[in-house]
C-alpha atoms as a PDB file:
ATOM      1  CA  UNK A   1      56.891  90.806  68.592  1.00  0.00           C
ATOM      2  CA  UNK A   2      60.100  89.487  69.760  1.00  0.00           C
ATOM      3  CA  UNK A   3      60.310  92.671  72.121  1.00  0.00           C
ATOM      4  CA  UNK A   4      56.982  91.960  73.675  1.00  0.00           C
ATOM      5  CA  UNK A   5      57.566  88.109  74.538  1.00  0.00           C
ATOM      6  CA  UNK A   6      61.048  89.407  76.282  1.00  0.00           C
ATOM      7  CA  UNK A   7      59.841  92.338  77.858  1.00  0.00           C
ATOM      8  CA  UNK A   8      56.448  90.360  79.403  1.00  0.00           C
ATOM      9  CA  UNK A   9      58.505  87.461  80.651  1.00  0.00           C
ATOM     10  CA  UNK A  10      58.776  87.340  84.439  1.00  0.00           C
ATOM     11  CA  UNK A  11      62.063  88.220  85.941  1.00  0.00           C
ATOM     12  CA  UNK A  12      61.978  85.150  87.688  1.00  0.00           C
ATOM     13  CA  UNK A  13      62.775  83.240  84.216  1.00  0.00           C
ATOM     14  CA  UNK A  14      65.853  85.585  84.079  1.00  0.00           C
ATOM     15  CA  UNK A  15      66.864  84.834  87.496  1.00  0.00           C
ATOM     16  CA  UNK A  16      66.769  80.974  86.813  1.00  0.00           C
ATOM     17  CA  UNK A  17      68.794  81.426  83.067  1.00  0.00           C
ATOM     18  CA  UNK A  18      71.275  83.428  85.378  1.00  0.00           C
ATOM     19  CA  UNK A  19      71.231  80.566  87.779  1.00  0.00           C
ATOM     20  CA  UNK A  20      71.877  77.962  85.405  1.00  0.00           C
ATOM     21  CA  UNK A  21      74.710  80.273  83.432  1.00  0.00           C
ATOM     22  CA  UNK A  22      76.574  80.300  86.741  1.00  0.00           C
ATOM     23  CA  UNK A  23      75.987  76.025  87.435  1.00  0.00           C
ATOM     24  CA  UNK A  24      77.688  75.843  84.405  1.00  0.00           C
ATOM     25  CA  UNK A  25      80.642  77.672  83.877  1.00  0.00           C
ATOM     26  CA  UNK A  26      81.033  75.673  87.561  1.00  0.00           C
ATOM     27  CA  UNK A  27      80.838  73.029  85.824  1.00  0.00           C
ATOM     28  CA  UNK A  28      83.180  74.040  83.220  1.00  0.00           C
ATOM     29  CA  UNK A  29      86.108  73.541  85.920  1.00  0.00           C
ATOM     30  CA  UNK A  30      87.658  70.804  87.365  1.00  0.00           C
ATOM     31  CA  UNK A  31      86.481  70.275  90.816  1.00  0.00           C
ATOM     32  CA  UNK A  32      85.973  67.512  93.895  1.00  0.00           C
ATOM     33  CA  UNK A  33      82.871  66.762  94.594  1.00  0.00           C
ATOM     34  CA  UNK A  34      81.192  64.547  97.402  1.00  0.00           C
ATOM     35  CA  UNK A  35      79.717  61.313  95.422  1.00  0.00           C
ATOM     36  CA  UNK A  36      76.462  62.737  96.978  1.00  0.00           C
ATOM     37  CA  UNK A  37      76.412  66.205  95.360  1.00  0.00           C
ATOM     38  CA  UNK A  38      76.634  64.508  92.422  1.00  0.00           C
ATOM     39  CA  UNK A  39      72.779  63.791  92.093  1.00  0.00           C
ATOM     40  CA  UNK A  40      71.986  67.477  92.803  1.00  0.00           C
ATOM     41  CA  UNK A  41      71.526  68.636  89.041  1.00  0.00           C
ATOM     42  CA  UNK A  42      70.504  65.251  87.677  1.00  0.00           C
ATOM     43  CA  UNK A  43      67.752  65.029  90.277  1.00  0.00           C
ATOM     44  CA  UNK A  44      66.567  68.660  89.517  1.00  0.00           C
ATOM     45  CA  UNK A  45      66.449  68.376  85.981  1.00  0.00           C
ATOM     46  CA  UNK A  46      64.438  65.006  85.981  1.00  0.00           C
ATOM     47  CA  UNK A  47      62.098  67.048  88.594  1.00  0.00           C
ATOM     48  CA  UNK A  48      61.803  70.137  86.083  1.00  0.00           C
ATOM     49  CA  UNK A  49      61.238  67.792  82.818  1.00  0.00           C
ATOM     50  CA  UNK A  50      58.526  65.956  84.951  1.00  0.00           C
ATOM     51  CA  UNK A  51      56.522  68.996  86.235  1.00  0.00           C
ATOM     52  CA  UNK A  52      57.025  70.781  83.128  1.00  0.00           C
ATOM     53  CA  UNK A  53      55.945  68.156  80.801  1.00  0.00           C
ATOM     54  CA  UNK A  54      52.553  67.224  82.993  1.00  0.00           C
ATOM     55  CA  UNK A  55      51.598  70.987  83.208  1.00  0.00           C
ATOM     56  CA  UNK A  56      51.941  71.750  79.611  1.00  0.00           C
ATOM     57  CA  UNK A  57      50.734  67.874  78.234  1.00  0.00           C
ATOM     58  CA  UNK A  58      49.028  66.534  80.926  1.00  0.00           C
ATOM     59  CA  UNK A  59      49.865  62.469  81.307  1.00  0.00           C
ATOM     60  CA  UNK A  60      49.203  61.355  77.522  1.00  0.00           C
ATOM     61  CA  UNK A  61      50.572  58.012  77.147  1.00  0.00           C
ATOM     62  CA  UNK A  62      52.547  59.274  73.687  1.00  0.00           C
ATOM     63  CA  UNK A  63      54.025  62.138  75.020  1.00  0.00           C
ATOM     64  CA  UNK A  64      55.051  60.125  77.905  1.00  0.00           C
ATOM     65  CA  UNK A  65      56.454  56.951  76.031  1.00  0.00           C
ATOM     66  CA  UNK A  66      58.692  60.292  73.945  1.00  0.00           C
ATOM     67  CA  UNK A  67      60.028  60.947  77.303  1.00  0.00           C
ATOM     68  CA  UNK A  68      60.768  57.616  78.481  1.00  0.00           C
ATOM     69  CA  UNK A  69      62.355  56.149  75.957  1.00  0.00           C
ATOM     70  CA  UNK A  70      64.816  59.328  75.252  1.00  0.00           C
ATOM     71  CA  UNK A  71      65.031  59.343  78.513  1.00  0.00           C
ATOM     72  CA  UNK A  72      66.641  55.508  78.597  1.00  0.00           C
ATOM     73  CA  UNK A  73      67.929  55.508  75.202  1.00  0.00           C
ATOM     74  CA  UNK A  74      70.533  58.579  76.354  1.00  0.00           C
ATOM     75  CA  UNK A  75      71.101  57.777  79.965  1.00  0.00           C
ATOM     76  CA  UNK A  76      72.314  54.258  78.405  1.00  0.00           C
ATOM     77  CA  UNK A  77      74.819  55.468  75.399  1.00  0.00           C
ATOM     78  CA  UNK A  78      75.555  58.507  77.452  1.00  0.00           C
ATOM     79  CA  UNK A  79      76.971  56.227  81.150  1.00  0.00           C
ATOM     80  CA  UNK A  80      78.958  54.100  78.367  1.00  0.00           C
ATOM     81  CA  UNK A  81      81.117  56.926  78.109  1.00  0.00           C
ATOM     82  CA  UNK A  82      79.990  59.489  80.972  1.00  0.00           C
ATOM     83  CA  UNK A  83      83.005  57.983  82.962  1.00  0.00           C
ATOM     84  CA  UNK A  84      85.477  59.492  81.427  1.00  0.00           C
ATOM     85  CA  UNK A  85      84.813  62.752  83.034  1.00  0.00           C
ATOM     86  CA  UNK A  86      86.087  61.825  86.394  1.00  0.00           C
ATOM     87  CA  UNK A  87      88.736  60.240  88.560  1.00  0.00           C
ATOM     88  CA  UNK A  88      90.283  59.059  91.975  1.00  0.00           C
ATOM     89  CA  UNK A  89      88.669  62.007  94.673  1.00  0.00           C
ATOM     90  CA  UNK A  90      91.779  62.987  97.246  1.00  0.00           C
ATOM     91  CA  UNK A  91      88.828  61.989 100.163  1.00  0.00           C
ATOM     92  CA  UNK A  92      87.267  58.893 100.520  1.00  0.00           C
ATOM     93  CA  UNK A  93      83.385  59.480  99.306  1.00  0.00           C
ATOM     94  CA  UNK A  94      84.337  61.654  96.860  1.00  0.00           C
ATOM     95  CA  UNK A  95      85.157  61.950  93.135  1.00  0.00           C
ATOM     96  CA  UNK A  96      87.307  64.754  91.039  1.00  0.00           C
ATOM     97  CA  UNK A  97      85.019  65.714  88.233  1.00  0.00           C
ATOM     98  CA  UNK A  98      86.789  66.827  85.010  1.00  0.00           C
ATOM     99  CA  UNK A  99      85.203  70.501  83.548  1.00  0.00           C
ATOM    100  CA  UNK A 100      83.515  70.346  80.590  1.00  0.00           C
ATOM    101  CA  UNK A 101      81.181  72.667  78.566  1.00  0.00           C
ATOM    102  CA  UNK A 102      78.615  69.813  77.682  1.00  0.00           C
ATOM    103  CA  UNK A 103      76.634  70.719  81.265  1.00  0.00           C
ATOM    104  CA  UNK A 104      76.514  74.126  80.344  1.00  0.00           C
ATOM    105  CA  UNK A 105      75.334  73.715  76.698  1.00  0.00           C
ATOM    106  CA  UNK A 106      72.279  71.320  78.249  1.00  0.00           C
ATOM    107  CA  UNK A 107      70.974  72.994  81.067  1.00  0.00           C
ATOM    108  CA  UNK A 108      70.750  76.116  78.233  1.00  0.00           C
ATOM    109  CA  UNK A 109      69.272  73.600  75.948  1.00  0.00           C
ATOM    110  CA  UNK A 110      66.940  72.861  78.520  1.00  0.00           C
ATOM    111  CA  UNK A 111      66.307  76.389  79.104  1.00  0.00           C
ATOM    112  CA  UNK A 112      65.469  77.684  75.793  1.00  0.00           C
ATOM    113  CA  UNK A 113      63.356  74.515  75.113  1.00  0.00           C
ATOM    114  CA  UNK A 114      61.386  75.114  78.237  1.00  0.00           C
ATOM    115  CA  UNK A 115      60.806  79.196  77.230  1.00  0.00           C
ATOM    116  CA  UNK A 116      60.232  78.140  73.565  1.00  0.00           C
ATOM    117  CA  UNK A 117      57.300  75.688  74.195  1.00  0.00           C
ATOM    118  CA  UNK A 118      56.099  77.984  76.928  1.00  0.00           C
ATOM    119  CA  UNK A 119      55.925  81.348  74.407  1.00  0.00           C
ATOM    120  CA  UNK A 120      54.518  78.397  71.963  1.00  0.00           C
ATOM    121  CA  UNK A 121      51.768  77.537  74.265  1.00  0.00           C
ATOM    122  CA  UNK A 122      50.840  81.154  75.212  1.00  0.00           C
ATOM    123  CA  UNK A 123      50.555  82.133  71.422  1.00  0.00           C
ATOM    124  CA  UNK A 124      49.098  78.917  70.370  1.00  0.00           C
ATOM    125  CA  UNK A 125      47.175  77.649  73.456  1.00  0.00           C
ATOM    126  CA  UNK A 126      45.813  74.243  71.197  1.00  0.00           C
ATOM    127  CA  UNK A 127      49.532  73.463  70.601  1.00  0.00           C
ATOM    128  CA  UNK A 128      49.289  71.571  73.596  1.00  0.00           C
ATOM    129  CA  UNK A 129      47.130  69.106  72.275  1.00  0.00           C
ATOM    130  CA  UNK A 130      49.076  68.917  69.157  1.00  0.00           C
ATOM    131  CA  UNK A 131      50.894  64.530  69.486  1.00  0.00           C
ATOM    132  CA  UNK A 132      53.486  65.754  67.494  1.00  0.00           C
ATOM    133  CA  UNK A 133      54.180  68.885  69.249  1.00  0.00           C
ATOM    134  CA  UNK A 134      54.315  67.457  72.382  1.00  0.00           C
ATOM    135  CA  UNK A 135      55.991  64.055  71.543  1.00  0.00           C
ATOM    136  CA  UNK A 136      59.015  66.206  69.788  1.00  0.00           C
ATOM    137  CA  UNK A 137      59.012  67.833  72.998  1.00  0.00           C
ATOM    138  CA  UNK A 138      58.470  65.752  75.811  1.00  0.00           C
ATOM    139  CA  UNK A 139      61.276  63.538  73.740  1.00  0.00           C
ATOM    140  CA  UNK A 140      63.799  66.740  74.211  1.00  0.00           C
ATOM    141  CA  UNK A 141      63.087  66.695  77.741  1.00  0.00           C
ATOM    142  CA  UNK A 142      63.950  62.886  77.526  1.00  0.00           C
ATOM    143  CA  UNK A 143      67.053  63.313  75.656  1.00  0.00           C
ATOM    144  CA  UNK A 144      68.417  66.124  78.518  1.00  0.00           C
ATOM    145  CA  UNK A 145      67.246  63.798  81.164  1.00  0.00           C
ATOM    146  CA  UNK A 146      69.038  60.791  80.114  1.00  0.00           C
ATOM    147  CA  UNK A 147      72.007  62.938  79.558  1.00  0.00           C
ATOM    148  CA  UNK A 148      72.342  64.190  83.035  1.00  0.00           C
ATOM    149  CA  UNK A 149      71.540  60.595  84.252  1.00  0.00           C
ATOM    150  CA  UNK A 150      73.929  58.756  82.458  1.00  0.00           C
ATOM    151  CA  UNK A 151      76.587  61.356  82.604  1.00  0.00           C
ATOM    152  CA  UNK A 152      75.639  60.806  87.084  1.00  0.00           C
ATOM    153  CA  UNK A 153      75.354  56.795  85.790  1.00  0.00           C
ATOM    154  CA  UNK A 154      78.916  57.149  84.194  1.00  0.00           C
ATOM    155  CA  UNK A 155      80.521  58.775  87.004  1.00  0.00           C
ATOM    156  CA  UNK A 156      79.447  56.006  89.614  1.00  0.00           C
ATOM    157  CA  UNK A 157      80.464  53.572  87.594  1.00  0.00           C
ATOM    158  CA  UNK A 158      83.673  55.248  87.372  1.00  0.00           C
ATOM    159  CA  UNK A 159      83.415  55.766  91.360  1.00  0.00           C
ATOM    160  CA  UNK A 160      82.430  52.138  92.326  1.00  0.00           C
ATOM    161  CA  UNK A 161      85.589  50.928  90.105  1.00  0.00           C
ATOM    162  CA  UNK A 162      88.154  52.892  92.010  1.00  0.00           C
ATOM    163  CA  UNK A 163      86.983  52.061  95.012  1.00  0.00           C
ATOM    164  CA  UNK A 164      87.269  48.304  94.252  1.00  0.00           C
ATOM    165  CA  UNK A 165      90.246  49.057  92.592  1.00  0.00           C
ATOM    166  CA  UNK A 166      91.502  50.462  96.223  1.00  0.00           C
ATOM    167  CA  UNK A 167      90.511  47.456  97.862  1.00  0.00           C
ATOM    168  CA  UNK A 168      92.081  45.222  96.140  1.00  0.00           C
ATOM    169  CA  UNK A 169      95.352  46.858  96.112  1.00  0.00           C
ATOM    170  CA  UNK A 170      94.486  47.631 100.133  1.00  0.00           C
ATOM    171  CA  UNK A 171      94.117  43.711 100.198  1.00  0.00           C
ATOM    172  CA  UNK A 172      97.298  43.446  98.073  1.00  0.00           C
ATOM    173  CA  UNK A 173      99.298  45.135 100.712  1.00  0.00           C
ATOM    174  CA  UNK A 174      97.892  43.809 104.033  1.00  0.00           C
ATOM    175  CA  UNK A 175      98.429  40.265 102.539  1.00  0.00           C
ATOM    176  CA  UNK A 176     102.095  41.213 101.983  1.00  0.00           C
END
């Protein structure tokens, strides 16, 4: 059985796992990015979740209220801490992202929970309709979400205090 749900799924699935192996070993390095690039993956994941979750569930309040609150619960633990990732850019408008393996290890989280519930709903059409099936999921859409937001949250936190923290030494130095 295992052979048949591989061999039927579209190559396009495998071109967007191979996608998202390559964003992440990217992401595995240390690299300067503009403060705008920063939003790329964030924004595409929330996107993805979103489209994903209203195709498979519809707009269900429960499945919805999963998402959410995940959603807010992560994005708020995870920009406590999200800014220690990153420091001074060597450009103004831009920030030197430390590598890490965590982006990796979500967007494949995000992957295989994405092919799982979709194999789930082919085999088991009704599974859709299921609250706790699609709470449990539409909550592990929230819980990627909120990483990716408060990791970007963390980051421009990070961002907005170096930049006053240049300004004031700027300030420092012109008044001397």
């Amino acid at each position: 059985m295992l052979i048949q749900i591989l061999t039927h799924t579209p190559i396009y699935v495998w071109a967007i796992l191979a996608m998202l192996v390559y964003r992440g070993v990217i992401a595995m390095r240390d690299r300067e990015m503009a403060i705008r690039k920063l939003f790329i993956i964030p924004v595409i994941m929330l996107a993805l979740s979103l489209q994903d979750i209203v195709a498979k569930f519809g707009t269900a309040f429960l499945p919805l209220c999963a998402w959410a609150g995940a959603t807010v619960a992560l994005t708020l633990l995870v920009a406590k801490s999200g800014g220690a990732g990153a420091s001074a850019g060597a450009t103004p408008g831009s920030l030197r992202v430390h590598g890490s393996a965590a982006p990796l290890m979500m967007m494949m989280a995000i992957f295989f929970t994405k092919y799982v519930t979709a194999v789930t709903l082919v085999m088991h059409p009704g599974a859709s309709h299921n609250a706790l099936f699609s709470t449990l999921v539409c909550a592990l859409f929230g819980v990627f979400n909120g990483y990716f937001l408060g990791s970007l949250a963390g980051k421009l936190m990070t961002w907005q205090s170096l930049r006053a923290s240049a300004k004031g030494s700027n300030y420092l130095t012109a008044a001397a």
